[in-house]
C-alpha atoms as a PDB file:
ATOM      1  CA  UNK A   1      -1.770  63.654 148.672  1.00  0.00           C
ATOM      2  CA  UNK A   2      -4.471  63.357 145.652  1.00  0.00           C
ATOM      3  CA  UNK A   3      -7.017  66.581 148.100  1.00  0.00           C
ATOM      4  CA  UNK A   4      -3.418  68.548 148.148  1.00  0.00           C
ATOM      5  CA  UNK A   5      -2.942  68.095 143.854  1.00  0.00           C
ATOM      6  CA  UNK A   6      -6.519  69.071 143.680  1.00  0.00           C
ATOM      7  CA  UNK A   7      -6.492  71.714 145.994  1.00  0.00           C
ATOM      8  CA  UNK A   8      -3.538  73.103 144.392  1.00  0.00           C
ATOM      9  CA  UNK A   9      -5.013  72.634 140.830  1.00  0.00           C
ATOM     10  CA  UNK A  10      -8.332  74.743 142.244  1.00  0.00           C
ATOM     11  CA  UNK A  11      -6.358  77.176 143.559  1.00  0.00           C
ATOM     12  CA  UNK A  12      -4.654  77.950 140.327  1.00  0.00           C
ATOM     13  CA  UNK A  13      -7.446  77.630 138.527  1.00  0.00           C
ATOM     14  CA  UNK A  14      -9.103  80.073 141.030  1.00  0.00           C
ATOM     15  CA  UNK A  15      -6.207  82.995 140.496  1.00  0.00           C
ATOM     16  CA  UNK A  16      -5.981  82.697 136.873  1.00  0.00           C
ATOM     17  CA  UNK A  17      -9.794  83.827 137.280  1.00  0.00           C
ATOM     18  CA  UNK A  18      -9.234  86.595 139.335  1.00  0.00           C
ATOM     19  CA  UNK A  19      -6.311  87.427 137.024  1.00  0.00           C
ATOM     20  CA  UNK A  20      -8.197  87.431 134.004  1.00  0.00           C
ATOM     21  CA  UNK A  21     -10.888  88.974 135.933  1.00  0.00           C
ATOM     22  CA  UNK A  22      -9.045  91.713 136.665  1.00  0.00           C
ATOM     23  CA  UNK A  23     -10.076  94.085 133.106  1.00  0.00           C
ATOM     24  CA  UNK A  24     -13.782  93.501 134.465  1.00  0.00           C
ATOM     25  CA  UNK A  25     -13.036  94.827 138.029  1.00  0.00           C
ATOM     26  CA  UNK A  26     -11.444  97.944 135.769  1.00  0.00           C
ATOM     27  CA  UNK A  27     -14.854  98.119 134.047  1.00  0.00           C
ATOM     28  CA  UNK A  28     -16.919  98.431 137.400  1.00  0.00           C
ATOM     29  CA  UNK A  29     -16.609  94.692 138.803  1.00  0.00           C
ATOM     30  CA  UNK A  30     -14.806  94.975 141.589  1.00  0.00           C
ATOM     31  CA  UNK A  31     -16.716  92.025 143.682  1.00  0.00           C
ATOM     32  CA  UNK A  32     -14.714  89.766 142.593  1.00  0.00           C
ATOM     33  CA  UNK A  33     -11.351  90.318 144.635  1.00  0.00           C
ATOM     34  CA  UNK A  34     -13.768  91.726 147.674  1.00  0.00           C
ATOM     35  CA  UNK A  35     -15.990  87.995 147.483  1.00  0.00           C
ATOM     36  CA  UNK A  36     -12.878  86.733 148.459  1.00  0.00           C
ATOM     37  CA  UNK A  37     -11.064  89.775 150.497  1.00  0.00           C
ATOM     38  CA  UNK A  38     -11.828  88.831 154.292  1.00  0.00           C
ATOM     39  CA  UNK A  39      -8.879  91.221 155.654  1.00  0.00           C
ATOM     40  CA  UNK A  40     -10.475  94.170 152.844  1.00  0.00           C
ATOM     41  CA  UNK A  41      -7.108  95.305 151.932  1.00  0.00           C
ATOM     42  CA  UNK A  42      -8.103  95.454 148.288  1.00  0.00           C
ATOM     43  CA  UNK A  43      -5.772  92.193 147.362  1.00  0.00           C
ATOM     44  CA  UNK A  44      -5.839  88.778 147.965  1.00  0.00           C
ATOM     45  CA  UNK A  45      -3.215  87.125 149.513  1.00  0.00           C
ATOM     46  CA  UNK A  46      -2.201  83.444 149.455  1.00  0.00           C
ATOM     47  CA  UNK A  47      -4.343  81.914 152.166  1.00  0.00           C
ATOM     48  CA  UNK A  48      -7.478  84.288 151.081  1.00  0.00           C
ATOM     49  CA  UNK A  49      -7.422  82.188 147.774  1.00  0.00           C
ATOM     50  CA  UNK A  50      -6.552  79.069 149.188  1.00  0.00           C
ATOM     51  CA  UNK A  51      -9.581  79.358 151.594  1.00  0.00           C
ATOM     52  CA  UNK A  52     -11.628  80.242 148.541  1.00  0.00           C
ATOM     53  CA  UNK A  53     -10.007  77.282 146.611  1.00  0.00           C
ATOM     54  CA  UNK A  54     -10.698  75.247 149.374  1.00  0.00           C
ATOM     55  CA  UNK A  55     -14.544  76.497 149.296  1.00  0.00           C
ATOM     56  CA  UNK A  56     -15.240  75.880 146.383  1.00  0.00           C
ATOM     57  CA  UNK A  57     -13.619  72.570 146.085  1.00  0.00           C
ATOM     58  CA  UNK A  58     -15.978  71.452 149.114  1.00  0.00           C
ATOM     59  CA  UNK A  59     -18.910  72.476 146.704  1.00  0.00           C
ATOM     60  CA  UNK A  60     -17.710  70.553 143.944  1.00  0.00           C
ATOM     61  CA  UNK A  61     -17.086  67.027 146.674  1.00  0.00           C
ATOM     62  CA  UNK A  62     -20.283  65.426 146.461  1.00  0.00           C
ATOM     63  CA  UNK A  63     -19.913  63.129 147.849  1.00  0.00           C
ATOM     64  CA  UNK A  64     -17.234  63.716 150.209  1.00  0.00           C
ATOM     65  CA  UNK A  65     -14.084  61.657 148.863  1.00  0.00           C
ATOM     66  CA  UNK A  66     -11.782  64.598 148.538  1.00  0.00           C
ATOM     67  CA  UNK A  67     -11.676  63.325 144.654  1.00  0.00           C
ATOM     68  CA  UNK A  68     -13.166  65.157 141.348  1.00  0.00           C
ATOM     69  CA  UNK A  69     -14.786  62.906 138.910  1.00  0.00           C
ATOM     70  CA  UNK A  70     -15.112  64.024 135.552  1.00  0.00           C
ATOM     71  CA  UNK A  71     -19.076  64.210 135.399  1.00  0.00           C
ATOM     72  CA  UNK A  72     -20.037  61.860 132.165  1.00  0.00           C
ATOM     73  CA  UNK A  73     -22.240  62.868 129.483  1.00  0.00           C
ATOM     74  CA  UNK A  74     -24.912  60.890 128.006  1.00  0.00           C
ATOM     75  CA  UNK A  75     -22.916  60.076 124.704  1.00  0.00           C
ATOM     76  CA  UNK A  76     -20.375  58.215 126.996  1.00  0.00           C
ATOM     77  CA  UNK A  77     -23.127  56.381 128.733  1.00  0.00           C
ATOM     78  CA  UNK A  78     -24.644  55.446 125.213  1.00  0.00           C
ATOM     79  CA  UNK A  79     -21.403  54.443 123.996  1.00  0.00           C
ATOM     80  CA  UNK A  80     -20.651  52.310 127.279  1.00  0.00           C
ATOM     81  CA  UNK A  81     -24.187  51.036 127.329  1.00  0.00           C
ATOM     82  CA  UNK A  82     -23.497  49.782 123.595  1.00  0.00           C
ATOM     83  CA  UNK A  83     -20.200  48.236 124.512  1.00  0.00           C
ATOM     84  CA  UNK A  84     -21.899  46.334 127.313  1.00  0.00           C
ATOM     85  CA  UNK A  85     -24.468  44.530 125.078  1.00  0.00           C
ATOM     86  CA  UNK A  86     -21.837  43.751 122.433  1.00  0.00           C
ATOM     87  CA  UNK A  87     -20.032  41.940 125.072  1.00  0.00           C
ATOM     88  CA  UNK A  88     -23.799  40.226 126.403  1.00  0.00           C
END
């Protein structure tokens, strides 16, 4: 249930790029619907996204848990390494 949710959330996130993409494929970028066109009709249907969704989601799964972690940044680890030796 949690891989479809993020699937689904790629997959949106994934069309609103190729939505807002669309003024640069006006302005001579038209690579990004045809990256992702596999039956080269010039429009990307539902499962043409979802495979691409699905793609890149596989990039993002390190390590293979079908779960996204937000990645941390080192003020979080400072901040959590602090809290740790207040507690010591």
């Amino acid at each position: 249930m949690a891989y479809r949710k993020a699937l689904t959330g790629v997959a949106a996130v994934l069309a609103a790029t190729f939505v807002f993409g669309a003024s640069n494929a006006a302005a001579g970028d038209s690579n990004l619907v045809s990256k992702y066109d596999k039956d080269n009709d010039k429009s990307l249907d539902l499962d043409e996204v979802t495979a691409a969704a699905s793609a890149h989601f596989d990039k993002l799964n390190k390590d293979g848990d079908s779960t996204l972690r937000p990645r941390r940044s080192r003020r979080d680890w400072a901040v959590r390494v602090q809290s740790r030796r207040r507690r010591s």
